[in-house]
N, C-alpha and C. Protein backbone atom coordinates (compact mmCIF):
# COMPACT_ATOMS: atom_id res chain seq x y z
N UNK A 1 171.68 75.31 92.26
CA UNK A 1 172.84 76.16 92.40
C UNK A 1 173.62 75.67 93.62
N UNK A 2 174.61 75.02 93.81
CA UNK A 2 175.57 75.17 94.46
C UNK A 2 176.22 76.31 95.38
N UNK A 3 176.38 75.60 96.59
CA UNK A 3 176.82 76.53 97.81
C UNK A 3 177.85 77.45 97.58
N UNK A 4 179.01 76.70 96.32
CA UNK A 4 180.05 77.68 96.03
C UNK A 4 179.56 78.96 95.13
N UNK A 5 178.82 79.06 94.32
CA UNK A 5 177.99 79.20 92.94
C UNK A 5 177.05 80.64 93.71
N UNK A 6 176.12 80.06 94.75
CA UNK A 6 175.36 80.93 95.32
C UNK A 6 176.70 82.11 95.86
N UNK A 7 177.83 81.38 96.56
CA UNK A 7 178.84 82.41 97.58
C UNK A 7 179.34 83.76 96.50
N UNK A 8 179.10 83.43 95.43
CA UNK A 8 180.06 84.38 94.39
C UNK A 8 178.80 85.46 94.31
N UNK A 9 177.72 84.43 94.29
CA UNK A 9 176.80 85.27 93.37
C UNK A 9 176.22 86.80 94.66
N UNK A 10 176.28 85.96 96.07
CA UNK A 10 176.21 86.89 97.45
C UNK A 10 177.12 88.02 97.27
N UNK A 11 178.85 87.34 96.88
CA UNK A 11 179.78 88.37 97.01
C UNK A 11 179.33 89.58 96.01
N UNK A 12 179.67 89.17 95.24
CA UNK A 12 179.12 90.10 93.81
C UNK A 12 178.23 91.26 94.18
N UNK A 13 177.47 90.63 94.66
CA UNK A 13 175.73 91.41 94.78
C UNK A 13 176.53 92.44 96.17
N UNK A 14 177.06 92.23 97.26
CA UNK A 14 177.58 92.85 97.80
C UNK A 14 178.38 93.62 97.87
N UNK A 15 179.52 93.47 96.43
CA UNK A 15 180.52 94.39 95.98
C UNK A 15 179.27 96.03 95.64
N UNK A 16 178.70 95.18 94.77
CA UNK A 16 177.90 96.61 94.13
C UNK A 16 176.98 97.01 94.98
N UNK A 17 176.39 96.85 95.43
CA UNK A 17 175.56 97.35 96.98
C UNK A 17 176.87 97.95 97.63
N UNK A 18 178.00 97.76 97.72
CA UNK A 18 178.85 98.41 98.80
C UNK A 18 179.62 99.81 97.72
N UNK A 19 179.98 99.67 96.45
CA UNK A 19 180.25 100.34 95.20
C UNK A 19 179.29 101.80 95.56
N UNK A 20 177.85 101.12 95.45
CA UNK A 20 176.85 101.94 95.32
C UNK A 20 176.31 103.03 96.45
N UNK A 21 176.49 102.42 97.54
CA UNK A 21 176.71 103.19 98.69
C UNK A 21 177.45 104.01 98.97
N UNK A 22 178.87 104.32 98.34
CA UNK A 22 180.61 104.56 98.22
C UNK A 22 179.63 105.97 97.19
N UNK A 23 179.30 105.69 95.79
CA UNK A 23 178.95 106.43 94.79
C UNK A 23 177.74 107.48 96.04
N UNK A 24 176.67 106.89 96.52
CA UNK A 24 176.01 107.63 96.93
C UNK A 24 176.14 108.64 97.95
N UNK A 25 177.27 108.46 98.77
CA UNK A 25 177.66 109.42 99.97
C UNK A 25 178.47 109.84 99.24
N UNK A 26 179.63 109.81 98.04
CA UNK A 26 180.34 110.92 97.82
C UNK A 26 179.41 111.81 97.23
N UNK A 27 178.49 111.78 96.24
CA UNK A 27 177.41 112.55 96.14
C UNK A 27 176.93 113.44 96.91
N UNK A 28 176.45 113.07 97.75
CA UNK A 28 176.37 113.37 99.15
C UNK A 28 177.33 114.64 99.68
N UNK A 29 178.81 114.07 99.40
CA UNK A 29 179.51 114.98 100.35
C UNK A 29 180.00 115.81 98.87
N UNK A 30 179.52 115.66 97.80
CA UNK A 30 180.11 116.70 97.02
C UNK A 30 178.89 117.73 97.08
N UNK A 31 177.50 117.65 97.33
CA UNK A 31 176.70 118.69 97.37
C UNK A 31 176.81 119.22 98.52
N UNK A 32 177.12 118.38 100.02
CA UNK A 32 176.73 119.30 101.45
C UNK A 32 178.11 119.64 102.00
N UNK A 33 179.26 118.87 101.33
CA UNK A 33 180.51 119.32 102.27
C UNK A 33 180.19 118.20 103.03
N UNK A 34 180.23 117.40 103.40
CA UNK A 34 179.50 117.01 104.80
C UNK A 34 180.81 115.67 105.38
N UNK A 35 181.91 116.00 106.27
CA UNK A 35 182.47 115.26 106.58
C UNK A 35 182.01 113.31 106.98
N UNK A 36 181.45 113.84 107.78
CA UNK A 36 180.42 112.16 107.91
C UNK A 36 180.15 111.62 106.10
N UNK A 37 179.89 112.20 105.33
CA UNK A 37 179.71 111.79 104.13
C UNK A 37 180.94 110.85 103.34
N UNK A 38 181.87 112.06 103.50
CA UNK A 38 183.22 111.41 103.36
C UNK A 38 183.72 110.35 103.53
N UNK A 39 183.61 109.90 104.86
CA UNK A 39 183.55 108.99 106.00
C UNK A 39 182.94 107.71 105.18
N UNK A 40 181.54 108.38 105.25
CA UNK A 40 180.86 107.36 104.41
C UNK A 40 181.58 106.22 103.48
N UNK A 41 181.80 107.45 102.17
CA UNK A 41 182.27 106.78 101.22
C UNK A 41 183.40 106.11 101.28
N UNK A 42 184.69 106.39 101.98
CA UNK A 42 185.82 105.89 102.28
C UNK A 42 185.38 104.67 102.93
N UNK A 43 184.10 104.38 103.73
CA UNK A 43 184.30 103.19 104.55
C UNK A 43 183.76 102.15 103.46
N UNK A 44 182.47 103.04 102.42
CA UNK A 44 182.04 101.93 100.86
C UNK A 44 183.05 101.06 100.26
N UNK A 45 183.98 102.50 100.19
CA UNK A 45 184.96 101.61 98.99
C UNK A 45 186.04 100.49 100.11
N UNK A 46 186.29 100.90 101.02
CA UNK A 46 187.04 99.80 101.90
C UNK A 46 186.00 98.58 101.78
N UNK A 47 184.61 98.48 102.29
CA UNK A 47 183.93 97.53 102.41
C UNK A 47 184.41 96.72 100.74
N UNK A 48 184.04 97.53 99.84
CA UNK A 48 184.18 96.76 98.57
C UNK A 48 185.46 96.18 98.15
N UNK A 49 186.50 96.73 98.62
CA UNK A 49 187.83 96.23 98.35
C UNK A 49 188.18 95.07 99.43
N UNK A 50 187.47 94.46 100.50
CA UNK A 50 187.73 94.01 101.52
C UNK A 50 187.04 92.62 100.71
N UNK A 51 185.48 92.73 100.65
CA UNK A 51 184.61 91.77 99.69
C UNK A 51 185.60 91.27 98.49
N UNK A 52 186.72 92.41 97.96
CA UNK A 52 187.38 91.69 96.65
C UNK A 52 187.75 90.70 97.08
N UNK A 53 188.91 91.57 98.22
CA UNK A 53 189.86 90.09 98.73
C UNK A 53 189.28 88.66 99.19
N UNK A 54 188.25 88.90 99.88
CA UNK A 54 187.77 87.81 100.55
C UNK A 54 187.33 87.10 99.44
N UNK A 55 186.92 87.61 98.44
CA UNK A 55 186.12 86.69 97.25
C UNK A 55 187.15 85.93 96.42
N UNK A 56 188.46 86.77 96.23
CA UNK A 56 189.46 86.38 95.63
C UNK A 56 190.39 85.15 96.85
N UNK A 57 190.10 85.11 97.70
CA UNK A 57 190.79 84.07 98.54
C UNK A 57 190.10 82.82 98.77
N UNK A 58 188.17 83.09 98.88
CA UNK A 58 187.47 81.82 98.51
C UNK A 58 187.68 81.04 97.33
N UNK A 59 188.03 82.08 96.13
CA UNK A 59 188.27 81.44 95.09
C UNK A 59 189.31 80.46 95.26
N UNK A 60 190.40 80.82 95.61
CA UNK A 60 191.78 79.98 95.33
C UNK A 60 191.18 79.08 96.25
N UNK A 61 190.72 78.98 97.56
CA UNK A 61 190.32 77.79 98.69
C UNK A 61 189.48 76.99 97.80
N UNK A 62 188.45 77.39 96.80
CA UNK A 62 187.71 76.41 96.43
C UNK A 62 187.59 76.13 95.12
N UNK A 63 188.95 76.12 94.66
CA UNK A 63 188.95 76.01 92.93
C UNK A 63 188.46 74.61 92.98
N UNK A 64 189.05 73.59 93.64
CA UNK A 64 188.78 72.35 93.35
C UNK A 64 187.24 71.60 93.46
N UNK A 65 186.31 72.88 94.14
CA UNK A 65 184.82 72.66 94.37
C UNK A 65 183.96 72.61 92.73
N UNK A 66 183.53 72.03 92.02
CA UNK A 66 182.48 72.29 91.40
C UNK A 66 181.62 73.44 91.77
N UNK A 67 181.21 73.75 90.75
CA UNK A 67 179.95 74.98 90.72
C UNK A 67 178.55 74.70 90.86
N UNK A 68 178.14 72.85 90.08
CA UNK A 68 177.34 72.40 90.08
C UNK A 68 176.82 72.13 91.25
C-alpha cells in the first residue's frame, strides 16, 4: 500500500471516528441537556468537516501520485 493509498485510508477512518463522536455527544446532550455536550458535538462535526477539506486538498496536491 502506498503512502498516498494508506493517507486516504487514515483520513477516512478519521472522518468516521470524528462523525461518531459528533453522533455520540449529541446523544448525550439530547438525554442530559448538557451544554459541554453540545460543545462536544459541534467541535465532532467541525473536526470532520476540517478532515474533508484537508483530504479534498491532498487529493488535488497528489492526483499525479500513483496509489500503487
Amino acid at each position: 500500500m502506498s503512502l498516498k493509498a494508506f493517507h486516504f485510508v487514515f483520513i477516512g477512518a478519521s472522518i468516521l471516528l470524528s462523525l461518531g463522536f459528533a453522533a455520540w455527544a449529541a446523544r448525550e446532550f439530547a438525554a442530559n441537556g448538557s451544554a459541554l455536550s453540545a460543545i462536544f458535538a459541534l467541535t465532532g462535526l467541525a473536526a470532520a468537516a476540517g478532515l474533508v477539506r484537508y483530504g479534498v486538498g491532498i487529493a488535488r496536491k497528489l492526483k499525479h501520485v500513483s496509489y500503487i
